[in-house]
Protein backbone atom coordinates (compact mmCIF):
# COMPACT_ATOMS: atom_id res chain seq x y z
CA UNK A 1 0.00 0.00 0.00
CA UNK A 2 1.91 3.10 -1.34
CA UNK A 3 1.50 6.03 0.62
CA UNK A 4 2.28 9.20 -1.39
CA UNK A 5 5.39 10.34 -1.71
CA UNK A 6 6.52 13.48 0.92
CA UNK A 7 9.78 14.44 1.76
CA UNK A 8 10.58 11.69 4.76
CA UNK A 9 13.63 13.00 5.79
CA UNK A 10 12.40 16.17 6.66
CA UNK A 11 10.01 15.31 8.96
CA UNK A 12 12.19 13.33 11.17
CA UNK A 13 15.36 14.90 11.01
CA UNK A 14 14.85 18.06 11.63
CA UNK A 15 17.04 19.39 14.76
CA UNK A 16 14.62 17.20 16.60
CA UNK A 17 12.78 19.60 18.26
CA UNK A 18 9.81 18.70 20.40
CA UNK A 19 7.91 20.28 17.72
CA UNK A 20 9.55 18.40 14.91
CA UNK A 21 8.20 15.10 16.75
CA UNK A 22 5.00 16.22 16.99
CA UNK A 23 4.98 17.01 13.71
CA UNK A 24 6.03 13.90 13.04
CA UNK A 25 3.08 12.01 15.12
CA UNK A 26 0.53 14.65 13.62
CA UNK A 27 1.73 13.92 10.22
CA UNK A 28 2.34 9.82 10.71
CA UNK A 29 -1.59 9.98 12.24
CA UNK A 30 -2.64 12.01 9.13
CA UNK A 31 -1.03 9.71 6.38
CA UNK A 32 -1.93 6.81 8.22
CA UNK A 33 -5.59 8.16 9.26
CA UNK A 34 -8.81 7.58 6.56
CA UNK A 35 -7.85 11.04 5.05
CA UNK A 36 -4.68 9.20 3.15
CA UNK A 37 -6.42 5.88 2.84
CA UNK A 38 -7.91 6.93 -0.67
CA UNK A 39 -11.38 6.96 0.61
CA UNK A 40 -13.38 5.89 -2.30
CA UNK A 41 -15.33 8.76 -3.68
CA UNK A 42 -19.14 7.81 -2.83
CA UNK A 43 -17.79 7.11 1.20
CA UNK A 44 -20.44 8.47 3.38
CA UNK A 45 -19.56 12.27 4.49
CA UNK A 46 -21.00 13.17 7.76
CA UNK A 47 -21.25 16.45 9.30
CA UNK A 48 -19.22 18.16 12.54
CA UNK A 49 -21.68 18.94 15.60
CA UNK A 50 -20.05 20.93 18.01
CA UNK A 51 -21.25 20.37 22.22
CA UNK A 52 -22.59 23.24 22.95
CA UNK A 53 -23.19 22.76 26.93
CA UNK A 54 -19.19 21.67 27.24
CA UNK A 55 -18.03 25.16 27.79
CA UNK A 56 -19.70 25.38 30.98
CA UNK A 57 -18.41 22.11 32.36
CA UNK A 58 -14.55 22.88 31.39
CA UNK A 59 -14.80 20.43 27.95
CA UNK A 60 -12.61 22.29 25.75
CA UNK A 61 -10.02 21.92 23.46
CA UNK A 62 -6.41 23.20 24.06
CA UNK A 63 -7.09 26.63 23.23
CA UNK A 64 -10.10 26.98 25.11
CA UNK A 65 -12.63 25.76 21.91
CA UNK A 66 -15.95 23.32 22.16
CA UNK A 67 -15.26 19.61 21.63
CA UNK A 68 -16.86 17.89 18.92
CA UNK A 69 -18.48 15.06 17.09
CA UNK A 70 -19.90 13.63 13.88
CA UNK A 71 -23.13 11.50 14.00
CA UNK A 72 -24.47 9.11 11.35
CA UNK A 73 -27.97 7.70 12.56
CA UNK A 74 -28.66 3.92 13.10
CA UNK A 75 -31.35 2.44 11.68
CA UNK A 76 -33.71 -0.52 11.25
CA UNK A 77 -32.45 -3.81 13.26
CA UNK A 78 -29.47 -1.13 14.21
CA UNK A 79 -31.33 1.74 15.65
CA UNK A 80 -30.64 1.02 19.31
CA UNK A 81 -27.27 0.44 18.68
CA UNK A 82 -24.27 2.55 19.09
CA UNK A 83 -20.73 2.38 17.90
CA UNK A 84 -18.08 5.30 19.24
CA UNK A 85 -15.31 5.98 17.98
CA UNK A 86 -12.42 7.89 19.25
CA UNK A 87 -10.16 9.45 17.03
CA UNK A 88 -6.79 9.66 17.44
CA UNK A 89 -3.65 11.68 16.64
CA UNK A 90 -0.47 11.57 18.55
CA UNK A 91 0.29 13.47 21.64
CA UNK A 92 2.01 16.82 23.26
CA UNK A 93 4.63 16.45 25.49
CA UNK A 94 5.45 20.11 26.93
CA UNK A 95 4.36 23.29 26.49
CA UNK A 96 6.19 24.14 23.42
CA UNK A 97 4.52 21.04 21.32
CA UNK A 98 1.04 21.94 22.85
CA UNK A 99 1.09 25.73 22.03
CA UNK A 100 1.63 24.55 18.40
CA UNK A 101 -0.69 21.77 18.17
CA UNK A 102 -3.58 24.61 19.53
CA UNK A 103 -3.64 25.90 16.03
CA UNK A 104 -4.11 22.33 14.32
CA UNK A 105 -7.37 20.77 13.93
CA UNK A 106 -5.64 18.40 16.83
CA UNK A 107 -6.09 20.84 19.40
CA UNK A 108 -8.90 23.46 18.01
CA UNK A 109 -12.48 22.96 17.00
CA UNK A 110 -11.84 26.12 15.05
CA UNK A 111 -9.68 23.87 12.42
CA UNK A 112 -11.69 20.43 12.69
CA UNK A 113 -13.13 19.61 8.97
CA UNK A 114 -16.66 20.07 8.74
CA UNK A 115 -17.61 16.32 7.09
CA UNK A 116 -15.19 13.61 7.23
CA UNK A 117 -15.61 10.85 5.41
CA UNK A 118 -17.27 7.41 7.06
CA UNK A 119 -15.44 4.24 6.33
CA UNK A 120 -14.63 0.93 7.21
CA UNK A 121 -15.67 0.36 10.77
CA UNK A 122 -18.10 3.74 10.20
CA UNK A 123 -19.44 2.30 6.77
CA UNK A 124 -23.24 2.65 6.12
CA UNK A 125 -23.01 -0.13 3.28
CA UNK A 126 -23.53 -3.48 4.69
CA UNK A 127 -21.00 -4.86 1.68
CA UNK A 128 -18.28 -2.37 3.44
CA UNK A 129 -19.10 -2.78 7.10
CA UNK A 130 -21.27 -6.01 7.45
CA UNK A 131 -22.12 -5.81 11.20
CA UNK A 132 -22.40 -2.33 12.69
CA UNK A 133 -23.45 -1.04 9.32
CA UNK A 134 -26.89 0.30 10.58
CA UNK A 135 -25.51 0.76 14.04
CA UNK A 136 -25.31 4.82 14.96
CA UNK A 137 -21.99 6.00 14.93
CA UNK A 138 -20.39 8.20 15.90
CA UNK A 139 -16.30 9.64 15.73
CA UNK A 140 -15.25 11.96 18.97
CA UNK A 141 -12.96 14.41 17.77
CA UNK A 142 -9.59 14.43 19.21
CA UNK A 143 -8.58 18.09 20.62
CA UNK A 144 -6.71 17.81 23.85
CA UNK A 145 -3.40 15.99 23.27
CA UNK A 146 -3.00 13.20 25.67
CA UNK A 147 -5.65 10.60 24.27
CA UNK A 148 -9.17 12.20 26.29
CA UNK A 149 -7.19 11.39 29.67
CA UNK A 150 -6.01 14.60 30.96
CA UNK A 151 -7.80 17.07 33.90
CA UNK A 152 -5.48 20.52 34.34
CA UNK A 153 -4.45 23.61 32.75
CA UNK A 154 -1.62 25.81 32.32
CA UNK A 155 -2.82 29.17 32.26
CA UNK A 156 0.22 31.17 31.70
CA UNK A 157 0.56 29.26 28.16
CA UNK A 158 -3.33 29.56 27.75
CA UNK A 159 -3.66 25.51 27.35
CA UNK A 160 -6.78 23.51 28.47
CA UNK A 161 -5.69 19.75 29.28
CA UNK A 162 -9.32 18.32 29.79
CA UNK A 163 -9.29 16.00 27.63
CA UNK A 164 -11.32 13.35 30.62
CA UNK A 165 -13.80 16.36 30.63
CA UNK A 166 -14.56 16.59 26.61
CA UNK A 167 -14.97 12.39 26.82
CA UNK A 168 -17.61 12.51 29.97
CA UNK A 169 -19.52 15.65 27.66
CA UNK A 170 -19.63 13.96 24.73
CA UNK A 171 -20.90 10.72 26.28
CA UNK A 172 -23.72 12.88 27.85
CA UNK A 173 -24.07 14.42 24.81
CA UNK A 174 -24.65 11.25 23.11
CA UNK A 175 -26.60 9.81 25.95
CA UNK A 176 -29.25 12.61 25.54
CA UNK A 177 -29.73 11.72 21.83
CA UNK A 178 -30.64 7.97 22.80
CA UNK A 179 -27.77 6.21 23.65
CA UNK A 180 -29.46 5.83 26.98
CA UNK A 181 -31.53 3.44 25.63
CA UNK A 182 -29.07 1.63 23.69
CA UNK A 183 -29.15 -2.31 23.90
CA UNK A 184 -25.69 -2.34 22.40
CA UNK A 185 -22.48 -0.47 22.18
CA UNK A 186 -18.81 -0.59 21.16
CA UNK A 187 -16.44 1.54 22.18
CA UNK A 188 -13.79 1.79 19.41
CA UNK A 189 -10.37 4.15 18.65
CA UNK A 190 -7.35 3.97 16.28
CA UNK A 191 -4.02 4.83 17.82
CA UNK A 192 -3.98 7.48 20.19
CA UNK A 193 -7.87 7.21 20.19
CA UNK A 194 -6.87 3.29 20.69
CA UNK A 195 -5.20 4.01 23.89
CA UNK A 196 -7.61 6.13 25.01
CA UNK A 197 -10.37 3.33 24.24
CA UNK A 198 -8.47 1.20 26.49
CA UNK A 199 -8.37 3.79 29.09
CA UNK A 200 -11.93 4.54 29.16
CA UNK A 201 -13.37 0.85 28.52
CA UNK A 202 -14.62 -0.03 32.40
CA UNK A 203 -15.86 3.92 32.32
CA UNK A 204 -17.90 3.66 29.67
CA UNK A 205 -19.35 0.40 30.73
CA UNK A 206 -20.26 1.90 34.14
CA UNK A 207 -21.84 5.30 32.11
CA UNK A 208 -24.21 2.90 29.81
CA UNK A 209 -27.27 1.19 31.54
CA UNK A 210 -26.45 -2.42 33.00
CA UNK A 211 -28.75 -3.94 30.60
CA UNK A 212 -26.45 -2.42 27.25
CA UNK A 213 -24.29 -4.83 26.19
CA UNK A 214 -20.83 -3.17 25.79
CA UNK A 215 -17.16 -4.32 24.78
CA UNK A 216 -14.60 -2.22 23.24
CA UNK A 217 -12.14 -2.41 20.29
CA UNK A 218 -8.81 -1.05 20.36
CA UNK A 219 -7.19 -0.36 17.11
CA UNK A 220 -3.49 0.39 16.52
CA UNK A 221 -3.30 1.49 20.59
CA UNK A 222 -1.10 -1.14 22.18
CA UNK A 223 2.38 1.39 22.11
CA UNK A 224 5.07 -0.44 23.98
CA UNK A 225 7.45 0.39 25.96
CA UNK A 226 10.05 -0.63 23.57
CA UNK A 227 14.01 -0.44 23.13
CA UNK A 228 14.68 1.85 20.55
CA UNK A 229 17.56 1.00 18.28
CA UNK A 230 20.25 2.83 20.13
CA UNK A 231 19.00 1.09 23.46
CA UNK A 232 17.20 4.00 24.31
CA UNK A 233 13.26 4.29 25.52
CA UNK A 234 12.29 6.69 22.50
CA UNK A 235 8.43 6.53 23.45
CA UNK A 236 8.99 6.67 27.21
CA UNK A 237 10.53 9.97 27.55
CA UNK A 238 8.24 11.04 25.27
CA UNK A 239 5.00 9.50 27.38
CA UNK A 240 6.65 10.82 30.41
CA UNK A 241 6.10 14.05 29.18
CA UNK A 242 2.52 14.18 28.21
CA UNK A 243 1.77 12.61 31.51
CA UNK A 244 3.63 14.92 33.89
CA UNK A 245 2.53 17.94 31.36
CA UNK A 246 -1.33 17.08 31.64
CA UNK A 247 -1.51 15.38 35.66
CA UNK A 248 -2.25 12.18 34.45
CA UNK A 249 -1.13 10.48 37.34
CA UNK A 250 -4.96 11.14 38.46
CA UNK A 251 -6.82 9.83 35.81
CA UNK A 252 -4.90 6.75 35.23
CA UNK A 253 -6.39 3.34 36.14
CA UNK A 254 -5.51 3.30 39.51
CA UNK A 255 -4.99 -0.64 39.16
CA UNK A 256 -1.93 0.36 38.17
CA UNK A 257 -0.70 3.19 39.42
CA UNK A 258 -1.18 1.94 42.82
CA UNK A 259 1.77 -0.58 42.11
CA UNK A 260 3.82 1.14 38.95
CA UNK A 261 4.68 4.60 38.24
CA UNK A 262 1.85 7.01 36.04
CA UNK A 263 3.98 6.99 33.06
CA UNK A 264 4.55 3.00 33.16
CA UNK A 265 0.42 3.47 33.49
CA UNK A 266 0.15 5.26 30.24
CA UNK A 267 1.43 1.98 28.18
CA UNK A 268 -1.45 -0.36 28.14
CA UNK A 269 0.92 -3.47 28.23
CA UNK A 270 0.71 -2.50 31.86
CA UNK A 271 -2.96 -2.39 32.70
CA UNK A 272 -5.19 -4.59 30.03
CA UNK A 273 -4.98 -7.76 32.07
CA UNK A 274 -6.83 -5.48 34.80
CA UNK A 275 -9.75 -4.46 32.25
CA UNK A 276 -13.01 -6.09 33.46
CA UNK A 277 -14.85 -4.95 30.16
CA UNK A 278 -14.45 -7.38 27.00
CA UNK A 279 -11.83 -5.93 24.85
CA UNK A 280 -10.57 -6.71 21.60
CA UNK A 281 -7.26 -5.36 20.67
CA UNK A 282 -6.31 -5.40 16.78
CA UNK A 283 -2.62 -4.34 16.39
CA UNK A 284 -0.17 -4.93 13.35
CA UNK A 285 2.80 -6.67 15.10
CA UNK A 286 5.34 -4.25 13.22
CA UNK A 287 3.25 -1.19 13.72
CA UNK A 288 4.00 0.79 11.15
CA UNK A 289 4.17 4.23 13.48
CA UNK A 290 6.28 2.32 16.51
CA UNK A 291 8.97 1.23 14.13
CA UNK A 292 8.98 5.30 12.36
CA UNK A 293 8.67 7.06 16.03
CA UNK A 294 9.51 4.88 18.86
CA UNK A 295 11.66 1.77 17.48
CA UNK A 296 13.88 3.79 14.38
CA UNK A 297 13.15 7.50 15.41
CA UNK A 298 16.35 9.54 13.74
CA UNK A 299 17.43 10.18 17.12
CA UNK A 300 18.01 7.05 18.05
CA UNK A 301 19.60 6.48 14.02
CA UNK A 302 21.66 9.50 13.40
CA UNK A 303 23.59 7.29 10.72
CA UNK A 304 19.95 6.71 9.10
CA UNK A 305 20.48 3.15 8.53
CA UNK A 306 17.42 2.29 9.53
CA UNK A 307 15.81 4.85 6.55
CA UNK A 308 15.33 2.62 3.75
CA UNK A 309 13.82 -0.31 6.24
CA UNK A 310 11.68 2.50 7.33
CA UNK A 311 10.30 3.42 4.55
CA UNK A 312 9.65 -0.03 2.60
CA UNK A 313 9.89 -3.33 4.61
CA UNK A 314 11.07 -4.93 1.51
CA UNK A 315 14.40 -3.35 2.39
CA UNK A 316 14.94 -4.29 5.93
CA UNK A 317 18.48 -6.53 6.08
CA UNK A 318 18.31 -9.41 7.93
CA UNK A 319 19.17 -8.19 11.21
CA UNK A 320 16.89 -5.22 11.08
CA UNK A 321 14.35 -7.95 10.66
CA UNK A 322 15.75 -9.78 13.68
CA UNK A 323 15.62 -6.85 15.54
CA UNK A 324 11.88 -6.32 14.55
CA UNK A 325 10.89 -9.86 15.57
CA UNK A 326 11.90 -9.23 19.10
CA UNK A 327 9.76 -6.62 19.28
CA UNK A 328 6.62 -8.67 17.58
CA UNK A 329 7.68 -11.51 20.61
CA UNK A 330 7.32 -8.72 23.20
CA UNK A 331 3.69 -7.74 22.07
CA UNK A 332 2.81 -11.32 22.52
CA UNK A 333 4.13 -11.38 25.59
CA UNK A 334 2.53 -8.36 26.47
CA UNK A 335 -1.02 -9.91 25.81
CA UNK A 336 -1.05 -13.22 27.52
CA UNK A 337 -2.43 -12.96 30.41
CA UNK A 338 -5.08 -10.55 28.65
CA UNK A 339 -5.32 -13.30 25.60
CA UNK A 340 -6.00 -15.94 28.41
CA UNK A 341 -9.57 -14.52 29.59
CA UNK A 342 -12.04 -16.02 27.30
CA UNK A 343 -13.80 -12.48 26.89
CA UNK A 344 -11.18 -10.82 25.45
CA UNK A 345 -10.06 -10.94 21.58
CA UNK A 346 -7.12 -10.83 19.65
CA UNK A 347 -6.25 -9.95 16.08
CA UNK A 348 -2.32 -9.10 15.61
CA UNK A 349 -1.52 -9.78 11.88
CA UNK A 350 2.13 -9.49 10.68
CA UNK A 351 1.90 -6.60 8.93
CA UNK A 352 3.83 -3.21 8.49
CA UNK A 353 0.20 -1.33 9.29
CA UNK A 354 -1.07 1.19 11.55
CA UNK A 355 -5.02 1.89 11.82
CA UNK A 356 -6.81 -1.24 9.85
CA UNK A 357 -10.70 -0.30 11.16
CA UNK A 358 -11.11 2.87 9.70
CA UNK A 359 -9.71 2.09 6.36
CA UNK A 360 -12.08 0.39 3.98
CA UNK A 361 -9.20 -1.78 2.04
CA UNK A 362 -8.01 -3.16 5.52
CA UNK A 363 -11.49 -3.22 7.47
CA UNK A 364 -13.60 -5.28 5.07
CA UNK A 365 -12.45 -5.39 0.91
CA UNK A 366 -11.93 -8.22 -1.50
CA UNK A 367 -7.88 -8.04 -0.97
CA UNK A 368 -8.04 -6.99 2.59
CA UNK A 369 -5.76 -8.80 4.99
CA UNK A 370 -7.23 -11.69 6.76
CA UNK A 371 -5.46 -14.54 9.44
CA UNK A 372 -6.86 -17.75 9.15
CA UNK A 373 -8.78 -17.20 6.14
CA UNK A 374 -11.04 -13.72 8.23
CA UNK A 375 -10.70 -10.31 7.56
CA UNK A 376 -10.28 -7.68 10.78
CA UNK A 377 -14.16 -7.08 9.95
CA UNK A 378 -15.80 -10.67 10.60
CA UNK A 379 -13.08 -11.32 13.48
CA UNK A 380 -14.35 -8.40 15.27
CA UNK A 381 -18.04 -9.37 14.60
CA UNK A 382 -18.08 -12.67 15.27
CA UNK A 383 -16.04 -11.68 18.79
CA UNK A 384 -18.91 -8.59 19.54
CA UNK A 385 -21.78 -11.39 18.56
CA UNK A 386 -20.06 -14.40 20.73
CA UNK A 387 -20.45 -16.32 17.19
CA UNK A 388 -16.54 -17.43 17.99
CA UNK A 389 -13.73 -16.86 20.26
CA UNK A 390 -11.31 -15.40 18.48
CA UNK A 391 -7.42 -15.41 19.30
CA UNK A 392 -5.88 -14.75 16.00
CA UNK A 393 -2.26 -14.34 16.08
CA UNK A 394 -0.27 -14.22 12.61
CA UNK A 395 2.46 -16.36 11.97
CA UNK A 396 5.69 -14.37 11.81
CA UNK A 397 6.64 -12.24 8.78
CA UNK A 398 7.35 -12.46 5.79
CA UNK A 399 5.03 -14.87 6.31
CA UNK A 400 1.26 -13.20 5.42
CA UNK A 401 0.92 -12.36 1.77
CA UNK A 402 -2.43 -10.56 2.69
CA UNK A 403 -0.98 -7.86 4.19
CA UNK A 404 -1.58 -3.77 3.07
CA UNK A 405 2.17 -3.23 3.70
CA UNK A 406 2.90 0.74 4.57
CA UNK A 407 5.65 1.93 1.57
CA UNK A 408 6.53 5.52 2.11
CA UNK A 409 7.77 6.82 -1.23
């Protein structure tokens, strides 16, 4: 799957400024994201709706804007059904990298598109989206830079961090226009919006009546606390900034911060076995955005040997491969216990990919990558239906031809 061609280089090595890494997440999230996925040109478009009430209950973007959300209707057997998904979109780590992301769509209502296109998971077409199709659903917009988690401020810089505050509005929001009554719901997110539907699973279970049935889906969110390739912890400096920056500490599960430290908290290798809520977590087991910004970021490979391998897995050398397969055999350590409850599911497919729901040609297509035969689609179905159990764990690569393989030009 080609990505179009940009300058890679510049983006990540720049003098590595906070902002150049941020830029580097934003722009990763945007390439990755449905926007570069070559929605097909009769997807669904649905409209922005702005909360109007969140102002008053300190739900507000960075720069002080309303939160928002985009709302396709259910219908027929689906019309007391509701699917929410959180979008996602890297992080800010200190002041500097928030102050800029306040005048990006990722931290201002003010920039958000007004219709974004619905796909894969958020397909309307049965042929696209074959069980939640006719469920309502909904994408959260993504303003406040520390995946809907954080409670503070820092007035001098003029930053709201509230991003637990925009979650709980928008889930009132939502509940107001009938999700009260729902019978079932799915709580979904892609990357950032992955880790934050991890965060908020058991929440939004104990928000919904105990009647709904709910489970959640986690797409592209289990970040690890990896080894970079200079030995370094790449994403953990970087996570120990957005949680010190935005207070985390109190909004983290407290299963684990009560025995680990809040920026340990923030990788969810550390706190899924303690989810009571099904969850199904779908994950490429060579992320595509781990190996460009936490396993290979330039600052770990000022030589830039890791470039090409970056940019097309085709040209990985044998020991960059090696290197890559210890890092596929620490995510599968890092969900066995979680694998082992019978409510839980698992999808990790050996591809170079980031975000596979919300794309139509990795969701649910004639080519789209499938383990065992099932595409990400009817896995996650038949594990939301109890049709199957549904542990699906890829064979190591180069094994999986089916694979939509990330290839920067």
């Amino acid at each position: 799957w080609v990505v179009q061609s940009f300058e890679f280089d510049e983006v990540f090595s720049k003098n590595r400024t906070d902002v150049s890494l941020l830029e580097t997440v934003s722009f990763l999230e945007s390439v990755y994201g449905v926007s570069a996925a070559a929605s097909p040109s009769n997807a669904l478009m649905v409209g922005l709706t702005l909360i109007q009430g969140a102002a008053s209950k300190g739900a507000v973007c960075l720069d002080g804007t309303l939160p928002g959300y985009h709302l396709h209707r259910g219908f027929g057997t689906g019309a007391n059904s509701w699917l929410i998904q959180l979008e996602g979109g890297g992080w800010c780590n200190n002041i500097r990298s928030c102050v800029y992301r306040k005048k990006t769509h990722r931290g201002s209502s003010m920039y958000f598109e007004k219709q974004i296109p619905f796909t894969g998971i958020l397909s309307n077409k049965a042929e696209e989206n074959p069980d939640f199709y006719n469920w309502n659903r909904v994408k959260i917009r993504y303003c406040d830079g520390a995946s809907f988690a954080g409670d503070s401020e820092n007035k001098a810089a003029g930053l709201q961090f509230r991003g637990q505050r925009i979650w709980l509005a928008a889930i009132e929001e939502l509940m107001s226009k009938g999700m009260h009554n729902a019978n079932q719901a799915l709580l979904s997110g892609c990357s950032a919006g992955g880790l934050a539907s991890m965060l908020h699973c058991h929440e939004f279970r104990t928000l919904l009546p105990g009647r709904t049935k709910v489970k959640c889906l986690s797409d592209a969110g289990l970040f690890m606390d990896a080894v970079d390739v200079s030995g370094g912890h790449t994403l953990r400096s970087f996570f120990a900034g957005v949680v010190s920056l935005q207070g985390l500490q109190k909004t983290l599960p407290s299963t684990c911060t009560n025995h680990l430290d809040p920026t340990s908290c923030f990788f969810p290798q550390n706190f899924i076995a303690n989810i009571k809520t099904p969850l199904f977590i779908l994950n490429a087991a060579y992320d595509a955005w781990q190996l460009q910004a936490s396993l290979a970021p330039s600052t770990a490979d000022p030589n830039g040997n890791w470039r090409d391998c970056k940019m097309n897995n085709q040209r990985c050398s044998v020991s960059q491969i090696q290197f890559l397969q210890g890092f596929r055999n620490n995510m599968l350590n890092a969900v066995k216990g979680f694998g082992a409850s019978r409510e839980n599911g698992l999808f990790i497919n050996s591809c170079f990919a980031h975000c596979q729901s919300e794309r139509q040609d990795t969701w649910f297509a004639d080519d789209c990558p499938v383990i065992n035969n099932k595409p990400v689609a009817i896995a996650v179905g038949e594990w939301y239906f109890d049709r199957a159990s549904i542990k699906a764990i890829d064979c190591a690569y180069p094994c999986d031809n089916s694979c939509h393989n990330l290839v920067f030009k």
